[in-house]
PDB file of N, CA and C in Angstrom:
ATOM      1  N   UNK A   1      91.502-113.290  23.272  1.00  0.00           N
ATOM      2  CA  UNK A   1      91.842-111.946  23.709  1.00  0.00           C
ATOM      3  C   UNK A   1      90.953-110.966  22.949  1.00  0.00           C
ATOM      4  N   UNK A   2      90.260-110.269  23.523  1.00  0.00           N
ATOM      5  CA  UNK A   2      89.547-109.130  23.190  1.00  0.00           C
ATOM      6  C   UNK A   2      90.598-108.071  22.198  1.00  0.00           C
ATOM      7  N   UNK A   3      89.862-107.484  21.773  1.00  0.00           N
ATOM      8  CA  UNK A   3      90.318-106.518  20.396  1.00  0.00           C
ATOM      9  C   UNK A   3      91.101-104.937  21.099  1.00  0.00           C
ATOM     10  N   UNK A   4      89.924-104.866  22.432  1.00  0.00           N
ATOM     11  CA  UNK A   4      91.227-103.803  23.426  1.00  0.00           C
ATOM     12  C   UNK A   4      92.117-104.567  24.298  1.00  0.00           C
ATOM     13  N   UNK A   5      92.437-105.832  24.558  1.00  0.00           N
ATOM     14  CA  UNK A   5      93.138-106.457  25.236  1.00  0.00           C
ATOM     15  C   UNK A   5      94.923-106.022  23.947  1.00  0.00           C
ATOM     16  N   UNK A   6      94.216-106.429  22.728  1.00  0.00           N
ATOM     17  CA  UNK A   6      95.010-106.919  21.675  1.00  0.00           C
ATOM     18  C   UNK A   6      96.022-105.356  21.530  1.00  0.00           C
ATOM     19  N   UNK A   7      95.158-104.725  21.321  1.00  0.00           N
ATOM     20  CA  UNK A   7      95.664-103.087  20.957  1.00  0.00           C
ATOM     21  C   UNK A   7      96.778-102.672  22.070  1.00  0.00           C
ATOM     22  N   UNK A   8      96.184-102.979  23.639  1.00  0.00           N
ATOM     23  CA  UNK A   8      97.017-102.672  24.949  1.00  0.00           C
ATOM     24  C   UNK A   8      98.264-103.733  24.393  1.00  0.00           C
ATOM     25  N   UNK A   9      98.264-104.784  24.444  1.00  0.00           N
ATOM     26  CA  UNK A   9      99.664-105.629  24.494  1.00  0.00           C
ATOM     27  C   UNK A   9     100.243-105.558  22.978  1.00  0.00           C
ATOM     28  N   UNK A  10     100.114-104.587  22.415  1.00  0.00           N
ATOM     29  CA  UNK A  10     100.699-104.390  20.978  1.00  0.00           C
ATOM     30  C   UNK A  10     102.218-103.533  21.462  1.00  0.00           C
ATOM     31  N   UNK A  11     103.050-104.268  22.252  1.00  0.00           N
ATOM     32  CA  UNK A  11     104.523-103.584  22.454  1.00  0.00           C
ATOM     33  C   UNK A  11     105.322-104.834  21.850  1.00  0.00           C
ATOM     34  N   UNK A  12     106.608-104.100  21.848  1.00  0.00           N
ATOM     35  CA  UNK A  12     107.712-104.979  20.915  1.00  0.00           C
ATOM     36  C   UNK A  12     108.208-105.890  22.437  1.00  0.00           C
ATOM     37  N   UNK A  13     108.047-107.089  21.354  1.00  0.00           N
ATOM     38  CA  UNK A  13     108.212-108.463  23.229  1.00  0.00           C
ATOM     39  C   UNK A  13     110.027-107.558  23.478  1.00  0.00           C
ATOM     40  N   UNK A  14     110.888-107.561  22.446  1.00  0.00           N
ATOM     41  CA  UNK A  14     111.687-106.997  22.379  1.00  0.00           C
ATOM     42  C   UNK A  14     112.671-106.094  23.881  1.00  0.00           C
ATOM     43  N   UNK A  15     111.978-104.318  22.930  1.00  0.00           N
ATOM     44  CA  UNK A  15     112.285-103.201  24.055  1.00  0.00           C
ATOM     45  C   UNK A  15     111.513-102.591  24.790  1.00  0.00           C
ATOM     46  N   UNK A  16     109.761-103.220  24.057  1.00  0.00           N
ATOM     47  CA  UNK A  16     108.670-102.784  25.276  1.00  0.00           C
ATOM     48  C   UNK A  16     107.922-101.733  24.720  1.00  0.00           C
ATOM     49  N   UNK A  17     108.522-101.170  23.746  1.00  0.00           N
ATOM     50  CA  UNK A  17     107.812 -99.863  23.274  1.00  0.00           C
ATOM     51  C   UNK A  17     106.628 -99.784  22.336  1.00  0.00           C
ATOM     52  N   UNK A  18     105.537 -99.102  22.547  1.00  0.00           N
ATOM     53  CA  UNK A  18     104.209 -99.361  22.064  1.00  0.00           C
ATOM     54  C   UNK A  18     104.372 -99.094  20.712  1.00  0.00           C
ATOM     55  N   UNK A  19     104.360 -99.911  19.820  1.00  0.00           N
ATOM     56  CA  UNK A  19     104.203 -99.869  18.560  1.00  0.00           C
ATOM     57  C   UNK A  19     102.914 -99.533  17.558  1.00  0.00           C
ATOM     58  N   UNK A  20     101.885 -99.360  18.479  1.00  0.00           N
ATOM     59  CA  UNK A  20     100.632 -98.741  17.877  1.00  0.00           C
ATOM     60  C   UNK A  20     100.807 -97.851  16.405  1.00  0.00           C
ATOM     61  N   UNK A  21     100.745 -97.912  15.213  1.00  0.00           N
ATOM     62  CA  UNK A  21     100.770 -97.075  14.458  1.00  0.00           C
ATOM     63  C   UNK A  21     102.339 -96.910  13.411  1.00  0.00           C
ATOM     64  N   UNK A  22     103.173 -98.023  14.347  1.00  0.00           N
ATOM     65  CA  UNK A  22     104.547 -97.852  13.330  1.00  0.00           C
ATOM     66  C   UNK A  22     105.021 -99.039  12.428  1.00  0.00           C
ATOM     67  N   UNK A  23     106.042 -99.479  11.714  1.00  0.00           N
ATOM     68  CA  UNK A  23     105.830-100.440  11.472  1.00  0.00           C
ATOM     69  C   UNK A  23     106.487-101.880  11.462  1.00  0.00           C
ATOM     70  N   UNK A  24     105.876-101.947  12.523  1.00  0.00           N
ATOM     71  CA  UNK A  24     106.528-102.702  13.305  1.00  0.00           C
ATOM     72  C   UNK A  24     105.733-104.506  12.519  1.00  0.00           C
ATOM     73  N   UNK A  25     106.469-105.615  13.199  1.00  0.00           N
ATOM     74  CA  UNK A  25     106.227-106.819  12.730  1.00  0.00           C
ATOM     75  C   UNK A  25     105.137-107.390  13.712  1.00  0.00           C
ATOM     76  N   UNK A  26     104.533-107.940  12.834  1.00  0.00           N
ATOM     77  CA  UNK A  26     103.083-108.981  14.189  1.00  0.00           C
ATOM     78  C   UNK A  26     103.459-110.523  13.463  1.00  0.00           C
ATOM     79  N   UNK A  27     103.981-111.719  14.318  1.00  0.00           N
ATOM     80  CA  UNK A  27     103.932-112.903  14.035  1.00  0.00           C
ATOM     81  C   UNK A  27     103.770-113.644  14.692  1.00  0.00           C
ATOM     82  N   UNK A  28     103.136-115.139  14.379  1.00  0.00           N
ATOM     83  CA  UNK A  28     103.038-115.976  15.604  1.00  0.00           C
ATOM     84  C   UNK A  28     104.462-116.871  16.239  1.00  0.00           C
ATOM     85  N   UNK A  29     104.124-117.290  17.378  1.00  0.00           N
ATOM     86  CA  UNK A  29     105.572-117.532  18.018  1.00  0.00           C
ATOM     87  C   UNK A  29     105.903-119.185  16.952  1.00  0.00           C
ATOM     88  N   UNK A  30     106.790-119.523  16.671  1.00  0.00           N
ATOM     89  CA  UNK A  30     106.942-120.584  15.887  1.00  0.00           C
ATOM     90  C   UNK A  30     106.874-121.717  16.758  1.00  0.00           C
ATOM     91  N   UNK A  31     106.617-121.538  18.625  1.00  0.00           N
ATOM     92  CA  UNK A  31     106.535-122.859  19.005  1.00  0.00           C
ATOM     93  C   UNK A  31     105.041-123.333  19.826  1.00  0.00           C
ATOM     94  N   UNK A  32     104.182-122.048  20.257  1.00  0.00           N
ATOM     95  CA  UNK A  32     103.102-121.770  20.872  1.00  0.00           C
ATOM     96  C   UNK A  32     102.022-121.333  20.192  1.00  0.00           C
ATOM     97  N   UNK A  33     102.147-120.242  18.608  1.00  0.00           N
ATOM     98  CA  UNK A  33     101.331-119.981  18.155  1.00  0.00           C
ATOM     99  C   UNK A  33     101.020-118.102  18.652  1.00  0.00           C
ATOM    100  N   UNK A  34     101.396-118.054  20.138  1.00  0.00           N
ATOM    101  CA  UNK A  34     101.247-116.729  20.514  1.00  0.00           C
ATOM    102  C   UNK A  34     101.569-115.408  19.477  1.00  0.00           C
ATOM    103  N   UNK A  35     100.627-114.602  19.069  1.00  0.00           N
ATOM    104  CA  UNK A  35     101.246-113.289  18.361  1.00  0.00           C
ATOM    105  C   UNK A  35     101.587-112.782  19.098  1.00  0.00           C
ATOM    106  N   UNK A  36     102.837-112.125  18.288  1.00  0.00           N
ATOM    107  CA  UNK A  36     103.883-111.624  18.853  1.00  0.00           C
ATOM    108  C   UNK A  36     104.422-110.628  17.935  1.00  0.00           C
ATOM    109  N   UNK A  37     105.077-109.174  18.366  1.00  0.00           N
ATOM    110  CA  UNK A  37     104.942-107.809  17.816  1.00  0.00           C
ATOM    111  C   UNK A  37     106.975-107.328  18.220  1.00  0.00           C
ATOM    112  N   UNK A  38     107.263-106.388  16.521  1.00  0.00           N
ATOM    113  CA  UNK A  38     109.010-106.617  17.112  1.00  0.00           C
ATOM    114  C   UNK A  38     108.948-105.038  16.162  1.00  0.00           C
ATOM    115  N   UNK A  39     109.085-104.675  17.115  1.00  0.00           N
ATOM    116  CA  UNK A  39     109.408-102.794  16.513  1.00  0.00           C
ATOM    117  C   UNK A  39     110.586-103.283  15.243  1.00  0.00           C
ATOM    118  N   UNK A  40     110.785-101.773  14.327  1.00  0.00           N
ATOM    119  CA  UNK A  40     111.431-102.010  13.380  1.00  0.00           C
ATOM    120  C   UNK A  40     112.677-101.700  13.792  1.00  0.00           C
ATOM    121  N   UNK A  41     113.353-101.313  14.521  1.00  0.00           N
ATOM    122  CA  UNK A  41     114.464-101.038  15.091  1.00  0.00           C
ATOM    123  C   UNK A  41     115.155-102.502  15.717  1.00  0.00           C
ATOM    124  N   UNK A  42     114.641-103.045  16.597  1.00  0.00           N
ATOM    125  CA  UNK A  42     114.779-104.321  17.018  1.00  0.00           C
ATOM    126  C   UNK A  42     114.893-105.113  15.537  1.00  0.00           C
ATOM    127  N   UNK A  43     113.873-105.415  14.761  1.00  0.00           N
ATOM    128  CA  UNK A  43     114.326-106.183  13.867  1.00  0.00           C
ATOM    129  C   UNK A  43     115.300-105.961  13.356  1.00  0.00           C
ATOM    130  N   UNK A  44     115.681-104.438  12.540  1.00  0.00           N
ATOM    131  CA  UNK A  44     116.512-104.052  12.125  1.00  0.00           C
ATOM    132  C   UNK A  44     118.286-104.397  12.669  1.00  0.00           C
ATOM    133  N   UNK A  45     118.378-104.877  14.200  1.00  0.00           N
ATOM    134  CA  UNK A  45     119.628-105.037  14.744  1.00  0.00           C
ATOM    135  C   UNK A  45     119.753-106.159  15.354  1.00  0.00           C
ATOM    136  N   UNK A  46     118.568-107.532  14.596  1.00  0.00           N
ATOM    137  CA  UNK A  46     118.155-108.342  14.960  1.00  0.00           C
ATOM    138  C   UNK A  46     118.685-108.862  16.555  1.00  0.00           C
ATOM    139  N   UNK A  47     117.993-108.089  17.462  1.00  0.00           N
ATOM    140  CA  UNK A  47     117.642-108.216  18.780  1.00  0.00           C
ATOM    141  C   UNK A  47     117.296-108.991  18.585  1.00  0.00           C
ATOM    142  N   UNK A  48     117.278-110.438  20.489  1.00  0.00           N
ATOM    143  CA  UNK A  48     116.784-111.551  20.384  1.00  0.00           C
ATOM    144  C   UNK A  48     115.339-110.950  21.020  1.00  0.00           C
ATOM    145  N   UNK A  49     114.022-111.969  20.913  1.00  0.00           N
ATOM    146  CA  UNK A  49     113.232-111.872  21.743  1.00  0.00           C
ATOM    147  C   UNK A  49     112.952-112.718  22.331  1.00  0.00           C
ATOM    148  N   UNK A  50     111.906-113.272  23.480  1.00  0.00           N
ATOM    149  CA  UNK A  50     111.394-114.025  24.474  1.00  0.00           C
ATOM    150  C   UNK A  50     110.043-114.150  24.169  1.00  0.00           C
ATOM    151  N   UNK A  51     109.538-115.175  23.819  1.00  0.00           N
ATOM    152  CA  UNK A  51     107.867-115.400  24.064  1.00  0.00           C
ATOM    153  C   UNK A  51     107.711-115.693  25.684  1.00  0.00           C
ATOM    154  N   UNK A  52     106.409-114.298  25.393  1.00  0.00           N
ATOM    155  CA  UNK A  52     105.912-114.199  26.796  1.00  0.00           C
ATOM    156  C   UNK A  52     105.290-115.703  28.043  1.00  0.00           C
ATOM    157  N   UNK A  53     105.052-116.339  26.819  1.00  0.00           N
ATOM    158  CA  UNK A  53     103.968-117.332  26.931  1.00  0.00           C
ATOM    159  C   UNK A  53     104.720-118.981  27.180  1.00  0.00           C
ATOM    160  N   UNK A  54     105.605-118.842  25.992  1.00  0.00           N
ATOM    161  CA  UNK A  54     105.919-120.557  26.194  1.00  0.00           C
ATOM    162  C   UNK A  54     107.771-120.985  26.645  1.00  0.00           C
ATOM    163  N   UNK A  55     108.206-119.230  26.178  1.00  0.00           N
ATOM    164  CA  UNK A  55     110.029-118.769  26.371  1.00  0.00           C
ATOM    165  C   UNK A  55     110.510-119.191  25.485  1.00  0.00           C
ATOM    166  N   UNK A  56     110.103-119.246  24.299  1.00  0.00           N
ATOM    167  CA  UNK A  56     110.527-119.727  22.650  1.00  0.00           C
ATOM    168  C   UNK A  56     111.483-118.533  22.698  1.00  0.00           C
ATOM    169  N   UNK A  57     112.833-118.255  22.066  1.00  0.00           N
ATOM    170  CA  UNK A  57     114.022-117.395  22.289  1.00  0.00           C
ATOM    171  C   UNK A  57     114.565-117.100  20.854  1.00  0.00           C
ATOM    172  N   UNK A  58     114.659-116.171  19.731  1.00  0.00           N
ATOM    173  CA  UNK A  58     114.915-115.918  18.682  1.00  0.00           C
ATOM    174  C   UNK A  58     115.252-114.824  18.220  1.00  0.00           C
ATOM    175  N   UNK A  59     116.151-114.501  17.526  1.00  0.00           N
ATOM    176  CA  UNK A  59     116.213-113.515  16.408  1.00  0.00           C
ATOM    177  C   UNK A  59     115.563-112.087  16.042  1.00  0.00           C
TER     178      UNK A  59
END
């Protein structure tokens, strides 16, 4: 993925909201490897998320 591909899909898999600039979490998915981005609010009320990629389901 290109470096403006990377910047565009920088939303929380979460609630969707562009996290550009806040501080939000970037990790890889624990079953695919996919990075993956979780606003601090979501973490904070540990919302589940969805990998886009493989449907790994967590915390």
């Amino acid at each position: 993925m290109s470096e403006s591909e990377q910047k565009r899909a920088q939303k929380c898999v979460s609630c969707g909201i562009n996290i550009s600039g806040t501080t939000a979490a970037a990790f890889k998915c624990p079953d695919c490897g996919r990075q993956i981005y979780r606003c601090s609010k979501c973490r904070k009320q540990s919302n589940l998320y969805k990998c886009p990629d493989c449907g790994f389901t967590g915390p």
